[in-house]
N, C-alpha and C. Protein backbone atom coordinates (compact mmCIF):
# COMPACT_ATOMS: atom_id res chain seq x y z
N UNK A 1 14.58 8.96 23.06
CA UNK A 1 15.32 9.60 21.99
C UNK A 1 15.05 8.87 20.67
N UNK A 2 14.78 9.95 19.52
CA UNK A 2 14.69 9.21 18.79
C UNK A 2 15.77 8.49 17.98
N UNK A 3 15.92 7.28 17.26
CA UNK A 3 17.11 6.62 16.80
C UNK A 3 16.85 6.34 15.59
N UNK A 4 18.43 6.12 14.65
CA UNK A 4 18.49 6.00 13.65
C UNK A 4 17.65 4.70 12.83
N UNK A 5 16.84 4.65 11.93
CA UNK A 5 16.18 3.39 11.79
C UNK A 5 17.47 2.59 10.72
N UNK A 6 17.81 1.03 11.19
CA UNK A 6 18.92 0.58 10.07
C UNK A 6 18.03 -0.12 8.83
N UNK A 7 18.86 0.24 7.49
CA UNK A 7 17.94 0.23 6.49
C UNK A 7 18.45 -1.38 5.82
N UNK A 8 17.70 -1.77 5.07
CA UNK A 8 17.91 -2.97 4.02
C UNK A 8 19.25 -2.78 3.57
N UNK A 9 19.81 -3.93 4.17
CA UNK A 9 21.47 -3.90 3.40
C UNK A 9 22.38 -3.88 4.68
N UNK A 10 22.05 -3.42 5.74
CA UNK A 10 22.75 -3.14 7.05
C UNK A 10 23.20 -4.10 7.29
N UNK A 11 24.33 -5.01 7.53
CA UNK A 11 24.68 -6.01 8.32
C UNK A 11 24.00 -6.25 9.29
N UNK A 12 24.18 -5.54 9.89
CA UNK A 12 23.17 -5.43 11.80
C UNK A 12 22.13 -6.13 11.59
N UNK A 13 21.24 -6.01 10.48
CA UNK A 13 19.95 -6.48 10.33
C UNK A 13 19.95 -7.61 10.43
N UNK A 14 21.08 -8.44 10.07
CA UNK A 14 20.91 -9.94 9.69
C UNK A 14 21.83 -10.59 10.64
N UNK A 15 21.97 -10.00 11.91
CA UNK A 15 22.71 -10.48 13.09
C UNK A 15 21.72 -11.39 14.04
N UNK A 16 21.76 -12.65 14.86
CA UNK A 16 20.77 -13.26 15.77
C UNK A 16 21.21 -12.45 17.30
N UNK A 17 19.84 -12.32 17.52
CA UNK A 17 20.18 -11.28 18.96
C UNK A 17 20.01 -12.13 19.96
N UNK A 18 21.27 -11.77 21.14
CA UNK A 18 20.72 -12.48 22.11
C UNK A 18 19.95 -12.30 23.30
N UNK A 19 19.33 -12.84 24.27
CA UNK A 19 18.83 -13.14 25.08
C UNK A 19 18.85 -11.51 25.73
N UNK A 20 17.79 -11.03 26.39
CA UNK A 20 18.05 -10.34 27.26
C UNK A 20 18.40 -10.90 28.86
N UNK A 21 19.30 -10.54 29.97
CA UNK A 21 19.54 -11.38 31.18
C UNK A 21 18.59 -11.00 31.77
N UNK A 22 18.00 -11.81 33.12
CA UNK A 22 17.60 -11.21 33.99
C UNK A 22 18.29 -9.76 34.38
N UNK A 23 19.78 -9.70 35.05
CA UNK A 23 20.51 -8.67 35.45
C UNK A 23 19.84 -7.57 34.22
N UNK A 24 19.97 -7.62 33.10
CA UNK A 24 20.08 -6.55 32.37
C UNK A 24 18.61 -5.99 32.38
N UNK A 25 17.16 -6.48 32.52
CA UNK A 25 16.12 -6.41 32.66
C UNK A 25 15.81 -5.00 33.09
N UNK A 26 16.50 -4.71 34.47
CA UNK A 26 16.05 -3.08 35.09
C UNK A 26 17.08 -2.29 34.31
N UNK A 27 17.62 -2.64 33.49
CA UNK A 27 18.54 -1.12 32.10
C UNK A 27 17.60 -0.95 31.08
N UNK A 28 16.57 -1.68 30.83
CA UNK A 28 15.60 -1.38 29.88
C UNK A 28 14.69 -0.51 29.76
N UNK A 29 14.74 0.26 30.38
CA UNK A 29 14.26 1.43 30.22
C UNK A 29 14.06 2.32 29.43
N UNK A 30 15.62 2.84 29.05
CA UNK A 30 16.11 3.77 27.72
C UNK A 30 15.81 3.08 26.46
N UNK A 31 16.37 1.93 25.97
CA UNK A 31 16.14 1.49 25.02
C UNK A 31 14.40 1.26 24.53
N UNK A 32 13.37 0.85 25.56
CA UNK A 32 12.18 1.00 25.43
C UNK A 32 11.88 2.39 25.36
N UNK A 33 12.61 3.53 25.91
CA UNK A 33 11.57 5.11 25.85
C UNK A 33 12.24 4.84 24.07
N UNK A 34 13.17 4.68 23.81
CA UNK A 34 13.47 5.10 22.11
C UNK A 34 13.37 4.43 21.29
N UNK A 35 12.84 3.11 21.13
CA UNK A 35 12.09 1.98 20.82
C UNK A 35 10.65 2.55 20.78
N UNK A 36 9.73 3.32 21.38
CA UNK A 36 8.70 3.90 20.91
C UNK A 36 8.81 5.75 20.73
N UNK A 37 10.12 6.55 20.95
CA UNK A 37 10.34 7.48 20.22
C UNK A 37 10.29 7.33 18.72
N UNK A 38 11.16 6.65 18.32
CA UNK A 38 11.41 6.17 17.16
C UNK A 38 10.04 5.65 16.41
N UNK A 39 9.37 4.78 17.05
CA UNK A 39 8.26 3.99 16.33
C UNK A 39 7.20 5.76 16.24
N UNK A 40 7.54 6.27 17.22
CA UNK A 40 6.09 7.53 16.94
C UNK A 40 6.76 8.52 15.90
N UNK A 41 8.25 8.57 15.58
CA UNK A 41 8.66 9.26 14.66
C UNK A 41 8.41 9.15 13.29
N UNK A 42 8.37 7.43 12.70
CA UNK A 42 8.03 6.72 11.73
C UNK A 42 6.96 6.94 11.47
N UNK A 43 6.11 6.79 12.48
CA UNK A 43 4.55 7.12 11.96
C UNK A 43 4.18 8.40 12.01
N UNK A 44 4.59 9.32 12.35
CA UNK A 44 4.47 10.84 11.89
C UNK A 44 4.62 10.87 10.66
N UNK A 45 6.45 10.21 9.96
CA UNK A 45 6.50 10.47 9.07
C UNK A 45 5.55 9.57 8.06
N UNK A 46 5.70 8.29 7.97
CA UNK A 46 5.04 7.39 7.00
C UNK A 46 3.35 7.05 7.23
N UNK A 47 2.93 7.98 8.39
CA UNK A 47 1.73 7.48 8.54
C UNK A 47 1.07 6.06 8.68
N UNK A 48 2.26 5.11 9.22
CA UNK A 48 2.25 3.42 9.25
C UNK A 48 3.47 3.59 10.35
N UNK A 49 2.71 2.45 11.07
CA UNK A 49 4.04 1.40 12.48
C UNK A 49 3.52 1.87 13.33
N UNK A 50 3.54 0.22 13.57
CA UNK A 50 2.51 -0.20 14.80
C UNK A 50 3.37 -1.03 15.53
N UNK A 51 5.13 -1.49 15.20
CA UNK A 51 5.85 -2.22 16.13
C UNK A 51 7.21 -2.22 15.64
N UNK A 52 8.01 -2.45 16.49
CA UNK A 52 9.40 -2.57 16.23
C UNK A 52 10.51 -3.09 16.54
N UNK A 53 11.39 -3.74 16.15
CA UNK A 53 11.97 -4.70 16.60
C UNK A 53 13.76 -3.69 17.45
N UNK A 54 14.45 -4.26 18.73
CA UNK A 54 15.28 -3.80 19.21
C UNK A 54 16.32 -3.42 18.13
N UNK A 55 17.01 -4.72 17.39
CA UNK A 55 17.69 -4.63 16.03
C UNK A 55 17.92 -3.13 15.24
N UNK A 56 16.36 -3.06 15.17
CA UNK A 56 16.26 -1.94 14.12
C UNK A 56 16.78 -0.90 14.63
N UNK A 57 16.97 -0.65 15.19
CA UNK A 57 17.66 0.62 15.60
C UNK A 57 19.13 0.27 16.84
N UNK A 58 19.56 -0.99 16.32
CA UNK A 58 20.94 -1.18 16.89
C UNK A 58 21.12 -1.70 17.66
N UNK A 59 19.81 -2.15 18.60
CA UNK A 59 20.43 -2.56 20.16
C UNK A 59 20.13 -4.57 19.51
N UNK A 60 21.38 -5.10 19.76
CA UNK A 60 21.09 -6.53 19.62
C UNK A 60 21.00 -7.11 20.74
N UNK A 61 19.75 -6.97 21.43
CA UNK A 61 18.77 -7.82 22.32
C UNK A 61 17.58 -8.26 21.55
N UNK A 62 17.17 -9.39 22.51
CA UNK A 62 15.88 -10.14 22.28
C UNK A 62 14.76 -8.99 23.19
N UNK A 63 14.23 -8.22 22.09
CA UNK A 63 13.37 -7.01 22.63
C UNK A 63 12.29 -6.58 21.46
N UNK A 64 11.04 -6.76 21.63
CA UNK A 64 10.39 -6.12 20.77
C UNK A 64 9.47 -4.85 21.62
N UNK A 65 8.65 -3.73 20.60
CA UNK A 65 7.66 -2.93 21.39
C UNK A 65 6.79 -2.87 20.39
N UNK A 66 4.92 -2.46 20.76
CA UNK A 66 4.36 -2.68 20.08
C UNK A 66 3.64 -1.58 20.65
N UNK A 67 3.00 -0.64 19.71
CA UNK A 67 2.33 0.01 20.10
C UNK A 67 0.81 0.38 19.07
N UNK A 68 -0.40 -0.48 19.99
CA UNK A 68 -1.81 -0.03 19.05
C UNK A 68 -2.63 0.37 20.23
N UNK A 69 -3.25 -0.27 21.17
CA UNK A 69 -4.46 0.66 21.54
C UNK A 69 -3.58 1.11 23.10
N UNK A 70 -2.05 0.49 23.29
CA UNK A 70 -1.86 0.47 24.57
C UNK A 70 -0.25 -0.05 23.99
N UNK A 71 0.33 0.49 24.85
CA UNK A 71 2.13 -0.42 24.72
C UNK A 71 2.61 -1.58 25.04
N UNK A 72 3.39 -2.68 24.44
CA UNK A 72 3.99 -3.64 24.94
C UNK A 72 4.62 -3.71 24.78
N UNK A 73 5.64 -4.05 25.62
CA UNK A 73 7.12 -4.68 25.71
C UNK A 73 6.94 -6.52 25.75
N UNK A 74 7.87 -6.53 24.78
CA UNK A 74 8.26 -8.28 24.54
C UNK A 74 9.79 -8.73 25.03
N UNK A 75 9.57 -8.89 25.95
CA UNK A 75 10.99 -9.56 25.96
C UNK A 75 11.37 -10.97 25.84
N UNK A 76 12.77 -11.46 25.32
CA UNK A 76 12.58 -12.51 24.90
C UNK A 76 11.49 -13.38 24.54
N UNK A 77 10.77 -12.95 23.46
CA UNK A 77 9.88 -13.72 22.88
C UNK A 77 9.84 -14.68 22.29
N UNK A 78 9.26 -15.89 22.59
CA UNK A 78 8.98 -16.64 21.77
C UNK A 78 7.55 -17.30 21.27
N UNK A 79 7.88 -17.63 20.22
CA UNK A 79 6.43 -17.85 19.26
C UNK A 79 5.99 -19.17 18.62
N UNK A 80 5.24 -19.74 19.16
CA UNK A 80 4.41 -21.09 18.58
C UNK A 80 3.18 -21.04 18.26
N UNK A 81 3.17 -21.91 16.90
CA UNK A 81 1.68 -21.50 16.11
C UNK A 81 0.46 -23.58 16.65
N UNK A 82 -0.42 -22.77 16.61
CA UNK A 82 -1.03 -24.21 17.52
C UNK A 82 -2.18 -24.57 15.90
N UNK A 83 -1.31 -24.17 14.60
CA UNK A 83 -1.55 -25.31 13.59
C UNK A 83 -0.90 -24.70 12.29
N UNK A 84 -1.05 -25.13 11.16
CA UNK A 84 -0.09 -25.12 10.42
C UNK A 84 -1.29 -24.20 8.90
N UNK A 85 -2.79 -23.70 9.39
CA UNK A 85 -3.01 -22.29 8.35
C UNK A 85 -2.05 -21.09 8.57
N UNK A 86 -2.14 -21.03 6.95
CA UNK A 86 -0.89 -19.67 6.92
C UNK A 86 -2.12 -18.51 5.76
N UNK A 87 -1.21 -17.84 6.01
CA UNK A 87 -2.38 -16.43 4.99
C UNK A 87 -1.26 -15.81 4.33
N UNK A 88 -1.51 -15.49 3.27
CA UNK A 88 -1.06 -14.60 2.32
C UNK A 88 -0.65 -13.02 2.83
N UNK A 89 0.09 -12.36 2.88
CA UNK A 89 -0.18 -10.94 2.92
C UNK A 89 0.87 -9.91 2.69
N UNK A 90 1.07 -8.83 2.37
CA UNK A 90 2.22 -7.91 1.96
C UNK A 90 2.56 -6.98 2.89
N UNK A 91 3.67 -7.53 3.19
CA UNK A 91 4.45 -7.07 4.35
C UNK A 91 5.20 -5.63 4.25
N UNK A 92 5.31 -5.00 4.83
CA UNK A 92 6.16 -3.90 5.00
C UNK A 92 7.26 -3.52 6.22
N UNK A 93 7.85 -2.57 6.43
CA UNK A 93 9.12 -2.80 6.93
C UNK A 93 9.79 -1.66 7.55
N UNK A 94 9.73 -0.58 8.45
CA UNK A 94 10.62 0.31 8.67
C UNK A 94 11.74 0.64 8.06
N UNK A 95 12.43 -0.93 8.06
CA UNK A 95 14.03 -1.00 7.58
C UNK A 95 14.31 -0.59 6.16
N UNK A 96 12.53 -0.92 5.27
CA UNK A 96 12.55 -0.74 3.77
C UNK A 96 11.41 0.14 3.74
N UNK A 97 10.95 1.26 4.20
CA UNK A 97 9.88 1.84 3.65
C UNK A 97 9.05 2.38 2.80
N UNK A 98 9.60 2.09 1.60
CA UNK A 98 9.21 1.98 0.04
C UNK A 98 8.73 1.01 -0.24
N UNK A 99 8.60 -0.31 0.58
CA UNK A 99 8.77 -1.54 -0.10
C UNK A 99 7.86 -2.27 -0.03
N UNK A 100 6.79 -3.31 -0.34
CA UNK A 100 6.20 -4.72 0.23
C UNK A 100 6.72 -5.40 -0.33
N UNK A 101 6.39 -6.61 0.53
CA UNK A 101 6.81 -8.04 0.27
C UNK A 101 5.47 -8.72 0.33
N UNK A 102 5.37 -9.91 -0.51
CA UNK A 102 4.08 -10.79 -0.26
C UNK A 102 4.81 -12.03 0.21
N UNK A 103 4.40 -12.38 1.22
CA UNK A 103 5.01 -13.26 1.90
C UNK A 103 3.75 -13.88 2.38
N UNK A 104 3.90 -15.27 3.43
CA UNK A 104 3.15 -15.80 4.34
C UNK A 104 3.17 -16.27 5.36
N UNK A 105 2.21 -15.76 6.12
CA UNK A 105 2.67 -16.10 7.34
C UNK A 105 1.57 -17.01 8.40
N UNK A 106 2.09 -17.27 9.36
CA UNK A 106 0.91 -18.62 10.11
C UNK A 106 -0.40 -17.25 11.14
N UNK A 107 -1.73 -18.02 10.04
CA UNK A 107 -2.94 -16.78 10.61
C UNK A 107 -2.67 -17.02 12.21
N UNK A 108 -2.52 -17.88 13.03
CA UNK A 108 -2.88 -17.79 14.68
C UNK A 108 -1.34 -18.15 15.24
N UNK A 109 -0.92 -17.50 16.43
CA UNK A 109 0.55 -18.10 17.14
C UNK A 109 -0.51 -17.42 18.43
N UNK A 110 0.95 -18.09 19.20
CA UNK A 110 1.01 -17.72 20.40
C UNK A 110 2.42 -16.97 20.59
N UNK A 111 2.32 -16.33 21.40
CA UNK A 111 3.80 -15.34 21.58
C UNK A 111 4.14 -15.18 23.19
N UNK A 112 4.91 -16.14 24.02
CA UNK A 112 5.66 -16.54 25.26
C UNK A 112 6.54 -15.22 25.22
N UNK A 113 6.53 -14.55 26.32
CA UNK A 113 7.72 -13.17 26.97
C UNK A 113 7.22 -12.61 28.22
N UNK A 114 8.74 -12.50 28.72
CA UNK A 114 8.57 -11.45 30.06
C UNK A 114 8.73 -10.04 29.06
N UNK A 115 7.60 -9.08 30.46
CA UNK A 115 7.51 -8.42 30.60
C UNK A 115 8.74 -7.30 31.47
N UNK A 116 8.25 -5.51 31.36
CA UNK A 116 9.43 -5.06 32.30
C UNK A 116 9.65 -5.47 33.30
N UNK A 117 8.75 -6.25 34.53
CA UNK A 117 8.95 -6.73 35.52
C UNK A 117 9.31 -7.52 35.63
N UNK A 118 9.52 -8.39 34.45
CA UNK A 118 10.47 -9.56 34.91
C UNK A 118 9.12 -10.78 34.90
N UNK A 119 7.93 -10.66 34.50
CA UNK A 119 6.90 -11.45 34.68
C UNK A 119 7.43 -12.71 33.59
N UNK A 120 6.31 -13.46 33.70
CA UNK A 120 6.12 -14.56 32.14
C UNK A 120 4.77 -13.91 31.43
N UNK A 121 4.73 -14.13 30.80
CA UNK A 121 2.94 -13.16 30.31
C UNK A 121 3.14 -14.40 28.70
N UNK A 122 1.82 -13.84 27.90
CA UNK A 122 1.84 -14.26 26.95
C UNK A 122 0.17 -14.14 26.15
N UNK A 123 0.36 -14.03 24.83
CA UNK A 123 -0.50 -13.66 24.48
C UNK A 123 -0.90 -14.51 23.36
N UNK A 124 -2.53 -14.66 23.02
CA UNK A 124 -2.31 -15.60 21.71
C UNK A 124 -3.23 -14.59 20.78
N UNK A 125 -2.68 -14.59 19.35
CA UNK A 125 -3.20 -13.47 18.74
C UNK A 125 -3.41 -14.36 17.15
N UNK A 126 -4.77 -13.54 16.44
CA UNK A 126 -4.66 -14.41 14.73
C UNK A 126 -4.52 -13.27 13.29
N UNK A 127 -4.68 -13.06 13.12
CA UNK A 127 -4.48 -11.90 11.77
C UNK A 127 -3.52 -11.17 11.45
N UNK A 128 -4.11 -10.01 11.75
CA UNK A 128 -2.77 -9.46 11.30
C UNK A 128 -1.72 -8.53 12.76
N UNK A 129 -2.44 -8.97 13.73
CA UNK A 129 -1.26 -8.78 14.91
C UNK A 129 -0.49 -10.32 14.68
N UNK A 130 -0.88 -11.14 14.54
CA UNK A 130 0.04 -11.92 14.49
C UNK A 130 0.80 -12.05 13.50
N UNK A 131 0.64 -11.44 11.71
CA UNK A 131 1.42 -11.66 10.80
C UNK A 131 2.53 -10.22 11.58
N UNK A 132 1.81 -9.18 12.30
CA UNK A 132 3.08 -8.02 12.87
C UNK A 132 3.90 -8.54 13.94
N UNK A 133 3.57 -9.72 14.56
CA UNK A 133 4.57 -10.14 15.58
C UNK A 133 5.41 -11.37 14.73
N UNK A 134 5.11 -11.43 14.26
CA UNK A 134 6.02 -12.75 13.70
C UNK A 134 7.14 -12.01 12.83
N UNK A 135 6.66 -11.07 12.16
CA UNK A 135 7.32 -9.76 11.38
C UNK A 135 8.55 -9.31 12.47
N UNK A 136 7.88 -8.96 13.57
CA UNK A 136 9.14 -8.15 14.46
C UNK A 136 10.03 -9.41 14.88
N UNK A 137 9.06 -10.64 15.72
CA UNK A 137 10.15 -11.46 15.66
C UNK A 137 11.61 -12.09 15.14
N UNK A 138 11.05 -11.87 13.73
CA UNK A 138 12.21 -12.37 12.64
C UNK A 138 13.29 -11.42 13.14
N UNK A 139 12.85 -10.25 13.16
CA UNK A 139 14.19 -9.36 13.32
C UNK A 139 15.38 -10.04 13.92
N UNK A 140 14.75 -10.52 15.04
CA UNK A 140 16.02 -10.88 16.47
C UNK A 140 16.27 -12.22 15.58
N UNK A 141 15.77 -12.80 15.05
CA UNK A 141 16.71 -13.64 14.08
C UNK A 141 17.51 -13.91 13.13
N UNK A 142 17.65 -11.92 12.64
CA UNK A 142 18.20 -11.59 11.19
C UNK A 142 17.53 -12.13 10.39
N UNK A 143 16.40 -12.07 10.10
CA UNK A 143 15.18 -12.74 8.79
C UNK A 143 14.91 -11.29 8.74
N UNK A 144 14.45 -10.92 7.30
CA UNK A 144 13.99 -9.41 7.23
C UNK A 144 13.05 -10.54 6.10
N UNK A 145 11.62 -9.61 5.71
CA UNK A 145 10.65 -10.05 4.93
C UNK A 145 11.12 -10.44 3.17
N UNK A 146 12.01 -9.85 2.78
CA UNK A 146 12.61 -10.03 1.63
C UNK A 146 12.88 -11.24 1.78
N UNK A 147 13.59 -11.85 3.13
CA UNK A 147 13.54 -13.48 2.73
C UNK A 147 12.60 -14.39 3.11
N UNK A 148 11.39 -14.16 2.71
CA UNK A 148 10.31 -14.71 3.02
C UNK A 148 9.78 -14.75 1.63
N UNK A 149 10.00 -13.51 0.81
CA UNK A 149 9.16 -13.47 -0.38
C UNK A 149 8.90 -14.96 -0.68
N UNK A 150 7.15 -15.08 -0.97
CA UNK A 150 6.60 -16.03 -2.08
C UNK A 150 7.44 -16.49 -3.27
N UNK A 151 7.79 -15.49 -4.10
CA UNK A 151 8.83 -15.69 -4.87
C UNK A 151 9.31 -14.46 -5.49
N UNK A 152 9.93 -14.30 -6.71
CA UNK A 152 11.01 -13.45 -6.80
C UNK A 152 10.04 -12.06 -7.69
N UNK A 153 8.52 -12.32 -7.49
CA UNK A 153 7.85 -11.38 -8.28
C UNK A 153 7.08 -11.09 -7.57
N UNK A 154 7.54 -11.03 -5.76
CA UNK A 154 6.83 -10.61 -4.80
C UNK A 154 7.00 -9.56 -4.29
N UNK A 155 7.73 -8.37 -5.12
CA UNK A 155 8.24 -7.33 -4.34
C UNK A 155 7.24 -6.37 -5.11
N UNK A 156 6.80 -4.92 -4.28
CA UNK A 156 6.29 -3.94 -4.99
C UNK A 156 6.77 -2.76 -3.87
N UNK A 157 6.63 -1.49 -4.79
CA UNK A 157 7.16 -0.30 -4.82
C UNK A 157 5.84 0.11 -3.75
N UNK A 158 5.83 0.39 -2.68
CA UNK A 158 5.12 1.78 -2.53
C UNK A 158 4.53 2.59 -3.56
N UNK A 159 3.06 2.79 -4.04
CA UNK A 159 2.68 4.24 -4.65
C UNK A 159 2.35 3.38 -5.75
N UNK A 160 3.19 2.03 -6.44
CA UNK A 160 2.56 1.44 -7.23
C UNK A 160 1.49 0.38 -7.27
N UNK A 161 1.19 0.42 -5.99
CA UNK A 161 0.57 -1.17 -5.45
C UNK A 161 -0.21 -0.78 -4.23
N UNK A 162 -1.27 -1.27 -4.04
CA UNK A 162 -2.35 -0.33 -3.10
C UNK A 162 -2.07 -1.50 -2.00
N UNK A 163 -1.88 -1.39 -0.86
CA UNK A 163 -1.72 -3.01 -0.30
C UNK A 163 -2.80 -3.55 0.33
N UNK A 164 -3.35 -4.41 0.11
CA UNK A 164 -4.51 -5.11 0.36
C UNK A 164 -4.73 -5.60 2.05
């Protein structure tokens, strides 16, 4: 089903999510079919999104989904970068879809999560899947990209700014 996306300003947004349980693991189902309803709705409309954080659309679990050549589910993710290059780049946002941010983020992580089965898995990724997982990550921490901005002349409009 598709779900409401929560926009810049939402309280919700800036809530820390917790943990998904083991127990709760086999209810994930629904929230993942509308976790990529939603993400295929966005990109119908905006022609952009490629991932999305649980948050965004209400559910406060540690849950991300990602969808580019194939689907993933992240559960409880966590993320370590194995050095300290970061890259420049202008972020965008479901929650703000008018908006970039130039922010920075670390070019290579690694990203630790079970899977629906309950596995450990993990993936290590550098560019710009990793500036999009670190992006969804924040969510479950209440960080949205606005507080990342470089600085306070890092914001641009959609339509005015081609994003690089």
């Amino acid at each position: 089903m598709v779900r409401e996306i929560l926009l810049l300003g939402d309280p919700r947004l800036y809530e820390i999510c917790p943990e998904v349980l083991p127990e709760e693991a086999p209810n994930l189902t629904d929230a993942v079919c509308d976790l990529h309803d939603t993400l295929m709705q966005f990109r119908a409309t905006y022609g952009a999104g490629r991932a999305i954080a649980a948050p965004q659309i209400g559910i406060q679990k540690r849950l991300l989904y990602m969808c580019i050549d194939k689907p993933f589910v992240f559960i409880n993710p966590v993320l370590t970068f194995p050095d300290d290059e970061m890259m420049e780049v202008m972020d965008d946002c479901m929650s703000f879809p008018t908006l970039y941010v130039k922010v920075l983020r670390h070019k290579r992580m690694r990203i630790d999560y079970r899977d629906m089965e309950w596995q450990e898995c993990f993936l290590e990724l550098e560019g710009n899947l990793s500036e999009l997982l670190q992006h969804e990550a924040d969510h479950l921490d209440g960080v949205l990209a606005t507080m990342r901005a470089i600085d306070n002349r890092s914001y641009f409009l959609k339509g005015t700014f081609d994003k690089k």
